[in-house]
PDB file of N, CA and C in Angstrom:
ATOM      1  N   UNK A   1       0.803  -1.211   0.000  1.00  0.00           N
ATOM      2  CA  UNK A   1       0.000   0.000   0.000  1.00  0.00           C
ATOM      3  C   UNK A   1       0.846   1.275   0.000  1.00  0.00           C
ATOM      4  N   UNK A   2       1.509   1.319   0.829  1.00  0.00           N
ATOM      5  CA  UNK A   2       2.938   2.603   0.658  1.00  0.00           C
ATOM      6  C   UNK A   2       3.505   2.794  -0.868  1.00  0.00           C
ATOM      7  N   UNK A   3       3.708   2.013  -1.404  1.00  0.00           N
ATOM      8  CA  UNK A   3       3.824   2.271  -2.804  1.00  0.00           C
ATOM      9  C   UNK A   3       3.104   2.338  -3.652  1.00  0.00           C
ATOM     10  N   UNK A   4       2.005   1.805  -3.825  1.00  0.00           N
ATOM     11  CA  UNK A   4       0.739   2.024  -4.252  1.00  0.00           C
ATOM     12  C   UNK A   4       0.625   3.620  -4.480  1.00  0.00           C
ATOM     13  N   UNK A   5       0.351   4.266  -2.684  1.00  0.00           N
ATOM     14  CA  UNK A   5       0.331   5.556  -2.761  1.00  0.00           C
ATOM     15  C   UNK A   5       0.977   6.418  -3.328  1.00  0.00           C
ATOM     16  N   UNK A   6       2.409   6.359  -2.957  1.00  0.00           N
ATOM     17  CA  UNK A   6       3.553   6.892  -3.542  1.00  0.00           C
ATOM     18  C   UNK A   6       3.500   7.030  -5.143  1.00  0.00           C
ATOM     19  N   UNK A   7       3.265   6.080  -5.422  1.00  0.00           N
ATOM     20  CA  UNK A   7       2.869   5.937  -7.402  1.00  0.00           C
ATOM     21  C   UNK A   7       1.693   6.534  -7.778  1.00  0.00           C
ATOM     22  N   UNK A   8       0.691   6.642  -7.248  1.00  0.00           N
ATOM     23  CA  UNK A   8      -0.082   7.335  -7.195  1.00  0.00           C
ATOM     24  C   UNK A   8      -0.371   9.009  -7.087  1.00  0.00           C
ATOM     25  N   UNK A   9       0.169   8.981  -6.077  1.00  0.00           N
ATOM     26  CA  UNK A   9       0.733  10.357  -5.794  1.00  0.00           C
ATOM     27  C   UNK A   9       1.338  11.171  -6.648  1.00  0.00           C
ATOM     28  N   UNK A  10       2.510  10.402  -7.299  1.00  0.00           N
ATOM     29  CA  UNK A  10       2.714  11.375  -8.519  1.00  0.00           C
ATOM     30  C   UNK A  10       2.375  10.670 -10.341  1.00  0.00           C
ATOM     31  N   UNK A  11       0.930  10.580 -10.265  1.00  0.00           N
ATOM     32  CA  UNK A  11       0.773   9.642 -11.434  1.00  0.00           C
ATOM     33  C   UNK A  11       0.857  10.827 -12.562  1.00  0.00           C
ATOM     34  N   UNK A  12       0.296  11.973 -12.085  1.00  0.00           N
ATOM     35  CA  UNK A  12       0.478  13.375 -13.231  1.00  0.00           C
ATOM     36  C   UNK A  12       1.824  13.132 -13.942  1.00  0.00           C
ATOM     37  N   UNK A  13       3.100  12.907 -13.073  1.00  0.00           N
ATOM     38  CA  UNK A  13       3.669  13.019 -13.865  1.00  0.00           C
ATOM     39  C   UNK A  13       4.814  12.176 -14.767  1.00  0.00           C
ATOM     40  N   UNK A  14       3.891  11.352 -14.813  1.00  0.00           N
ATOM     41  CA  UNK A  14       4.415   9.776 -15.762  1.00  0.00           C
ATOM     42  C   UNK A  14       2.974   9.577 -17.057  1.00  0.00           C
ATOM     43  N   UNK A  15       4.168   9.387 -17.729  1.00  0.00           N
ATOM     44  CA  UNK A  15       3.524   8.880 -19.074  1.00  0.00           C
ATOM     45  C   UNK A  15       2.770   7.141 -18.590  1.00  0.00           C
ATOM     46  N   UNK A  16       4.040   6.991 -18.123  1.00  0.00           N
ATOM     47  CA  UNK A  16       3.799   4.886 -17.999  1.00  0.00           C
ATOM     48  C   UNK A  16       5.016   4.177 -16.694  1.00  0.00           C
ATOM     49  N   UNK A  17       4.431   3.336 -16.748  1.00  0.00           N
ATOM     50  CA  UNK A  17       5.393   3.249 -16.035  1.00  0.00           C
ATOM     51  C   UNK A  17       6.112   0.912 -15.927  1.00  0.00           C
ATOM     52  N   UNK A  18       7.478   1.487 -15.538  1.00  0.00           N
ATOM     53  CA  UNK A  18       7.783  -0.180 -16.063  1.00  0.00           C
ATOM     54  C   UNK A  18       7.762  -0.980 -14.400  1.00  0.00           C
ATOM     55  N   UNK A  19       7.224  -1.816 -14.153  1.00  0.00           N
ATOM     56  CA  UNK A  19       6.456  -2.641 -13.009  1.00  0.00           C
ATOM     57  C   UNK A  19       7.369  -4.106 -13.150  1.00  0.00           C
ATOM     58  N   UNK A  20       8.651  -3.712 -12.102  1.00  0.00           N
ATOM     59  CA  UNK A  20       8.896  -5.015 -12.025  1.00  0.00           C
ATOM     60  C   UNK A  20       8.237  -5.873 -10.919  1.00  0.00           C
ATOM     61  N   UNK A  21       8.037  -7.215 -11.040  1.00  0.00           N
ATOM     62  CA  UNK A  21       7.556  -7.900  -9.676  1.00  0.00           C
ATOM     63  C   UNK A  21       7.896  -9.364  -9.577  1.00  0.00           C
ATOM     64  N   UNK A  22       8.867  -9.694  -8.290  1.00  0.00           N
ATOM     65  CA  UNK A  22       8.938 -11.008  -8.208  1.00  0.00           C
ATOM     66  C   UNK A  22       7.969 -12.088  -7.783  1.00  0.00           C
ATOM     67  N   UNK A  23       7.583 -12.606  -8.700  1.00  0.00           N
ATOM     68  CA  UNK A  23       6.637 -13.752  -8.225  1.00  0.00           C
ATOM     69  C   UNK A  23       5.034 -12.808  -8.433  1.00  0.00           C
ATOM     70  N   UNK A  24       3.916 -13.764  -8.662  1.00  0.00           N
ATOM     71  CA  UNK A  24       3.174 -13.533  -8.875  1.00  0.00           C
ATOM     72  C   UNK A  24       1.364 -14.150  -7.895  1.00  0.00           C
ATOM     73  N   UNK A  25       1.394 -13.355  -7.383  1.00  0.00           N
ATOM     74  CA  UNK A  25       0.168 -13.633  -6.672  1.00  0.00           C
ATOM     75  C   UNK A  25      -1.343 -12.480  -6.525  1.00  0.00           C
ATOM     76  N   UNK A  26      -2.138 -12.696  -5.552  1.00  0.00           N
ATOM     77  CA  UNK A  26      -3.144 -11.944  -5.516  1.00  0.00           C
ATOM     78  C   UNK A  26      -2.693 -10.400  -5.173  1.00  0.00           C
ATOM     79  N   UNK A  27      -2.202 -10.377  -4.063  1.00  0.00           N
ATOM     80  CA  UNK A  27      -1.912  -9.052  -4.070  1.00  0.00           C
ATOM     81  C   UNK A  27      -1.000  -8.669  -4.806  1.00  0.00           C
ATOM     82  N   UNK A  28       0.101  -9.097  -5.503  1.00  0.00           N
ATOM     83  CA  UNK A  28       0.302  -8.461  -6.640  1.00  0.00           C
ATOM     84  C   UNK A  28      -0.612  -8.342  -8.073  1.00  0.00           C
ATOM     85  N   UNK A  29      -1.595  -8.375  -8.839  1.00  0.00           N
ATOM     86  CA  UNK A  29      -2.537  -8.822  -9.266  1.00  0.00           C
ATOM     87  C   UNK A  29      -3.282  -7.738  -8.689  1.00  0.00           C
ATOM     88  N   UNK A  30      -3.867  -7.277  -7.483  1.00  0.00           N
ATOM     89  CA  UNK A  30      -4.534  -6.274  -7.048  1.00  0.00           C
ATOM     90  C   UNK A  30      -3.830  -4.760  -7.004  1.00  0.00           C
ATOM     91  N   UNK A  31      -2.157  -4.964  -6.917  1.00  0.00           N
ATOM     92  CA  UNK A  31      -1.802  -3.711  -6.628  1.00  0.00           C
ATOM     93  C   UNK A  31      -1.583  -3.120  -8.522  1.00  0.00           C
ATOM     94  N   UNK A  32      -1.922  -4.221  -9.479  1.00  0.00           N
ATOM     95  CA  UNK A  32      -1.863  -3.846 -10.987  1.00  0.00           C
ATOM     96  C   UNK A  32      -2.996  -3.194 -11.278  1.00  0.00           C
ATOM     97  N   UNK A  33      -3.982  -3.532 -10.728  1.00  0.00           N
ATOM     98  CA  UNK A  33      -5.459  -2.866 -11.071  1.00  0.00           C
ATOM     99  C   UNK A  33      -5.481  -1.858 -10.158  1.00  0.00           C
ATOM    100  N   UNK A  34      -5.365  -1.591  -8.908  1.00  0.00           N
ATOM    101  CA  UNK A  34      -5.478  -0.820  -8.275  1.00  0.00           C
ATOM    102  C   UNK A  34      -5.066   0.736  -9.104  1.00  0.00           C
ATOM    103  N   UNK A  35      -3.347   0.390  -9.599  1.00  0.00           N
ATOM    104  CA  UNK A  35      -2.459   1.338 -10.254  1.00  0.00           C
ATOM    105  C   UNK A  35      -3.452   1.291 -11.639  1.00  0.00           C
ATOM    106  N   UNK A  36      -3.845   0.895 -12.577  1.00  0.00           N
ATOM    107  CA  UNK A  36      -4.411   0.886 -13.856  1.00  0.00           C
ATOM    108  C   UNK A  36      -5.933   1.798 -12.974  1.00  0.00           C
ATOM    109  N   UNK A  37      -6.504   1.572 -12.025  1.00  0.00           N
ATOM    110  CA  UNK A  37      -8.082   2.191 -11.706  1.00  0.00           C
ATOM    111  C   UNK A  37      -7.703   3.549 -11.249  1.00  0.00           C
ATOM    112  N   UNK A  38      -6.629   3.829 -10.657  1.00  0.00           N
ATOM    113  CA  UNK A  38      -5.971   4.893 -10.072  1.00  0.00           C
ATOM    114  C   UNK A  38      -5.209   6.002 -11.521  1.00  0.00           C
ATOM    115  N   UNK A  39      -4.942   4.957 -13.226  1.00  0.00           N
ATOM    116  CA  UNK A  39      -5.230   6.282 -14.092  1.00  0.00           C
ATOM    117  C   UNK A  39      -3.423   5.851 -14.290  1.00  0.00           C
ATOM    118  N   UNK A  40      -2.791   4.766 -13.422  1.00  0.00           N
ATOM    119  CA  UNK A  40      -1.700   4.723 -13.874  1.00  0.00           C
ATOM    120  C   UNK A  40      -1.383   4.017 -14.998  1.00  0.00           C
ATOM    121  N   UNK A  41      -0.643   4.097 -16.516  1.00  0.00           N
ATOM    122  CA  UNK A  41      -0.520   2.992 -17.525  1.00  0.00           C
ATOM    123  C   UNK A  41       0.786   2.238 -16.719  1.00  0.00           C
ATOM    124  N   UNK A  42       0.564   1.284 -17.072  1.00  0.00           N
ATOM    125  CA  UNK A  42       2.004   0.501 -16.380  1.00  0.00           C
ATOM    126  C   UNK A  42       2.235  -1.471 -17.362  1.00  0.00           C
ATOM    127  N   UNK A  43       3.235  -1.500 -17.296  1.00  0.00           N
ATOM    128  CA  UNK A  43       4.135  -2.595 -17.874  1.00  0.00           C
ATOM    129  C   UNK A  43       4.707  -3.311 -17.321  1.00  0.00           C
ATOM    130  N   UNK A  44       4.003  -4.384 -16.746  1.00  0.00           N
ATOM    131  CA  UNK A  44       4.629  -5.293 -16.030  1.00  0.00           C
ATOM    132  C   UNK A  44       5.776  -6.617 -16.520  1.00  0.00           C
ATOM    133  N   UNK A  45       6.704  -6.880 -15.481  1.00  0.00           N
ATOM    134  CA  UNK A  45       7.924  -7.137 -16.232  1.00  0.00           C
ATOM    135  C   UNK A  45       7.258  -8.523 -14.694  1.00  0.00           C
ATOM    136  N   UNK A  46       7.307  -9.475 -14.653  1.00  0.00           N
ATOM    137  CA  UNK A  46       6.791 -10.478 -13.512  1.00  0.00           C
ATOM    138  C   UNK A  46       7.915 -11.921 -13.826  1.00  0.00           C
ATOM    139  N   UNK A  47       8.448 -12.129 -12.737  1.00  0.00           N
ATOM    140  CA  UNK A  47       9.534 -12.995 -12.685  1.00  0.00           C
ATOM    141  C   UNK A  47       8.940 -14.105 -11.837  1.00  0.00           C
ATOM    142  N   UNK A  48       9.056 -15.230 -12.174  1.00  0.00           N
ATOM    143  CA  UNK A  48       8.790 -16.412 -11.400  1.00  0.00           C
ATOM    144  C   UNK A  48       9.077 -17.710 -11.969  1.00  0.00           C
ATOM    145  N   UNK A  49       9.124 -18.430 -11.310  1.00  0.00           N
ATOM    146  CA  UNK A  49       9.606 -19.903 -11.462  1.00  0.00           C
ATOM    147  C   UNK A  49       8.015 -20.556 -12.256  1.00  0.00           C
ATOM    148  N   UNK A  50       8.366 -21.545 -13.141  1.00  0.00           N
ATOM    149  CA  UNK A  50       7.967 -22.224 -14.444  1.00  0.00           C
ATOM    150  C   UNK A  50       6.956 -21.657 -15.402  1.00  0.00           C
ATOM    151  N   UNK A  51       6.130 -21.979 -15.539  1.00  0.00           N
ATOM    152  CA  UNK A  51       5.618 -21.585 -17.067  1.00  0.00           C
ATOM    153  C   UNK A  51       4.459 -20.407 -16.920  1.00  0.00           C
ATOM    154  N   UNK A  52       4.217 -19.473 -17.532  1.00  0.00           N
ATOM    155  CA  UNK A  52       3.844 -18.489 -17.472  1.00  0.00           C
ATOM    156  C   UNK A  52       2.149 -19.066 -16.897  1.00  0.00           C
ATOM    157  N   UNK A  53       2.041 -17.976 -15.816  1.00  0.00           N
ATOM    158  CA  UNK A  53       0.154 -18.780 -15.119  1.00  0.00           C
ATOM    159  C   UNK A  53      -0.848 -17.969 -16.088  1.00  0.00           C
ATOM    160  N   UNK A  54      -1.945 -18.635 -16.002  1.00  0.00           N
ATOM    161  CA  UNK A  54      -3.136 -18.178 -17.377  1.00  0.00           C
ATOM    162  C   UNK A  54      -3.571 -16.498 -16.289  1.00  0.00           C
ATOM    163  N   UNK A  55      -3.810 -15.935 -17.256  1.00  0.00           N
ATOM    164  CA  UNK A  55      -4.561 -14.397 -17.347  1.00  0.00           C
ATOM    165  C   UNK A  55      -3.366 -13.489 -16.626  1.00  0.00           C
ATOM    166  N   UNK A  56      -2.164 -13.807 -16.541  1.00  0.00           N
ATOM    167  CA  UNK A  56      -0.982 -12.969 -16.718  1.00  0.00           C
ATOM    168  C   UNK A  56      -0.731 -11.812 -17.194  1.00  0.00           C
ATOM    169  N   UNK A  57      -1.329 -10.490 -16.367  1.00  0.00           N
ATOM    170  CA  UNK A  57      -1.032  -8.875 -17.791  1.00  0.00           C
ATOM    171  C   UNK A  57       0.734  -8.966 -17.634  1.00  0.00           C
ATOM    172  N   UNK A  58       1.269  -8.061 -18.692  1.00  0.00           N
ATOM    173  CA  UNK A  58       2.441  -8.328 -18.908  1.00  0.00           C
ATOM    174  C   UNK A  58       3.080  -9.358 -19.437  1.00  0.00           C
ATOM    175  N   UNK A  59       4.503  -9.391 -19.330  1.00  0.00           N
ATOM    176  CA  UNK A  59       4.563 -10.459 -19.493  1.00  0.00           C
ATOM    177  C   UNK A  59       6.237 -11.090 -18.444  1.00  0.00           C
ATOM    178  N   UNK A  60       5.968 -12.302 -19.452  1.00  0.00           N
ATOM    179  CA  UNK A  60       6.442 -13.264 -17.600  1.00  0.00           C
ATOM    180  C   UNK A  60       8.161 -13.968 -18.347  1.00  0.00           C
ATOM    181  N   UNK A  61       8.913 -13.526 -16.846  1.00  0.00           N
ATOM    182  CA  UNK A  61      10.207 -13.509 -17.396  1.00  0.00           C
ATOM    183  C   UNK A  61      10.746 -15.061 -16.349  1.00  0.00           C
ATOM    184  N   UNK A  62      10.982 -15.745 -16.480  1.00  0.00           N
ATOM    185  CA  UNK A  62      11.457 -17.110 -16.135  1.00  0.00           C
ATOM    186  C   UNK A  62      12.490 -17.058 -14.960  1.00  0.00           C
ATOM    187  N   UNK A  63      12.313 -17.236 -13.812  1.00  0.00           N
ATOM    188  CA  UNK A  63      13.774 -17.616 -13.067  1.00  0.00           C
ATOM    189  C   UNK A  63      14.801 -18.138 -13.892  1.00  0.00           C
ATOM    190  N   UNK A  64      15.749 -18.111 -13.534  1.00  0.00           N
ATOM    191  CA  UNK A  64      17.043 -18.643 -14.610  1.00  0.00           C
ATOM    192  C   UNK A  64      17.165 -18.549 -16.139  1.00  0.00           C
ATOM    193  N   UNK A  65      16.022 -17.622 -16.542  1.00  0.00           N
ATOM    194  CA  UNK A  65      16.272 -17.422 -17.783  1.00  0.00           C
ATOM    195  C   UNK A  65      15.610 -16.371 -17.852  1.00  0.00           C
ATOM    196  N   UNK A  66      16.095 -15.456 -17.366  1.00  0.00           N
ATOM    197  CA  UNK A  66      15.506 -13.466 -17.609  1.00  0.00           C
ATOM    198  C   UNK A  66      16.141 -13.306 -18.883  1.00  0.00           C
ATOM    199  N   UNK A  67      17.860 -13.759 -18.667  1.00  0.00           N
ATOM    200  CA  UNK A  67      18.055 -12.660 -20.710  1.00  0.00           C
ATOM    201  C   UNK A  67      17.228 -13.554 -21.226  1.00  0.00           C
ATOM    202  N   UNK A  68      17.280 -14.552 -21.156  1.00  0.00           N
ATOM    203  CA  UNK A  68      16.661 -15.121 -22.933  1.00  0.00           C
ATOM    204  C   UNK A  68      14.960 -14.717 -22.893  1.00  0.00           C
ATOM    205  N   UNK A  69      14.170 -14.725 -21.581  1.00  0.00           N
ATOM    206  CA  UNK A  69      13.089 -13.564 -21.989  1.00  0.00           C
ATOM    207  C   UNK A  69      13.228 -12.719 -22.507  1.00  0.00           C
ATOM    208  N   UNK A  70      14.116 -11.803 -21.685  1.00  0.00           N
ATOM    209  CA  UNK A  70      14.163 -10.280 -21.905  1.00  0.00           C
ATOM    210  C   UNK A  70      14.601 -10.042 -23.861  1.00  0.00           C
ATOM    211  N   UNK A  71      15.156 -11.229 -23.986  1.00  0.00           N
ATOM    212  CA  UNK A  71      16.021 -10.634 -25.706  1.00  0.00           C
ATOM    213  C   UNK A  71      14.630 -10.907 -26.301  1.00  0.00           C
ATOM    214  N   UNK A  72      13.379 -11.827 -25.959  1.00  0.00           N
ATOM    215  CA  UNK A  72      11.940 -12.200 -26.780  1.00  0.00           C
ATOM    216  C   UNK A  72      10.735 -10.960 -26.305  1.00  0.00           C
ATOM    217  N   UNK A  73      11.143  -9.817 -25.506  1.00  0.00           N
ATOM    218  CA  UNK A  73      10.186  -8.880 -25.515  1.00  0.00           C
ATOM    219  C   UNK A  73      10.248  -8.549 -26.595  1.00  0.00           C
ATOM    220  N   UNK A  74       8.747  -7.291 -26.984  1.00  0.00           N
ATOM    221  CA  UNK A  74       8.787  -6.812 -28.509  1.00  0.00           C
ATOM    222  C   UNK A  74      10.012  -5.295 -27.972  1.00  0.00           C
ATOM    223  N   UNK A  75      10.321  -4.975 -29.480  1.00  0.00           N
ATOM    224  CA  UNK A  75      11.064  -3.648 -29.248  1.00  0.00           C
ATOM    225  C   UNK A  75      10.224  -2.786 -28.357  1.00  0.00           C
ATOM    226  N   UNK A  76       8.854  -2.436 -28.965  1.00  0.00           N
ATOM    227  CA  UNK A  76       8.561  -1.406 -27.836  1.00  0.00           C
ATOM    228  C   UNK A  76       7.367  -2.304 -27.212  1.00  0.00           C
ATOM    229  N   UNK A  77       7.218  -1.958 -25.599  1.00  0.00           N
ATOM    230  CA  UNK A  77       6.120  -2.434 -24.873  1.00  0.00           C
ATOM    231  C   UNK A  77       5.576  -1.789 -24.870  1.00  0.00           C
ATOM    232  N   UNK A  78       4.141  -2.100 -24.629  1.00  0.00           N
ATOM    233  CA  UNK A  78       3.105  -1.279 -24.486  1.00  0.00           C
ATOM    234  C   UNK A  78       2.307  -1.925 -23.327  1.00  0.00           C
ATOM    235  N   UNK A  79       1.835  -0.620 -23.000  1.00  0.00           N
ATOM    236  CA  UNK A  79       0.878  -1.265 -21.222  1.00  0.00           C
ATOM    237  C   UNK A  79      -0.455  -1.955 -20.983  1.00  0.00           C
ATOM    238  N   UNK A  80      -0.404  -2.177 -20.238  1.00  0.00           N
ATOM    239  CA  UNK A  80      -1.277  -3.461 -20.160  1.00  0.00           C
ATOM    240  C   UNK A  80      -2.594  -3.038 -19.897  1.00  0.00           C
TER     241      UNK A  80
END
């Protein structure tokens, strides 16, 4: 919630914003909508162990294999 706010707080003055997060659960999942209902665009970058989980925004970068995700993002991201 402290960051939540904080991002919030200054959403005027961001275009977008890039959302890293380790591991993936409910409250992360809530603090994405929260930031998207709150007017923030944002791009989630979500790291976790095995195969990407169904209804995933962003997209999902592999334990032990971030470069070889990271080299299969598109050139430009766009928010979720």
């Amino acid at each position: 919630d402290p960051l939540l706010r904080l991002v919030l707080r200054h959403r005027d003055e961001l275009t977008s914003c890039l959302i890293v997060l380790a591991g993936w659960d409910e409250p992360r999942r809530e603090f994405i909508r929260k930031l998207a209902a709150g007017g923030v665009s944002g791009i989630p970058l979500i790291v976790g162990q095995g195969e990407r989980p169904p209804d995933l925004p962003g997209h999902w970068l592999q334990s032990g294999h971030i470069a070889r995700d990271l080299r299969h993002l598109p050139s430009r991201l766009a928010p979720s």
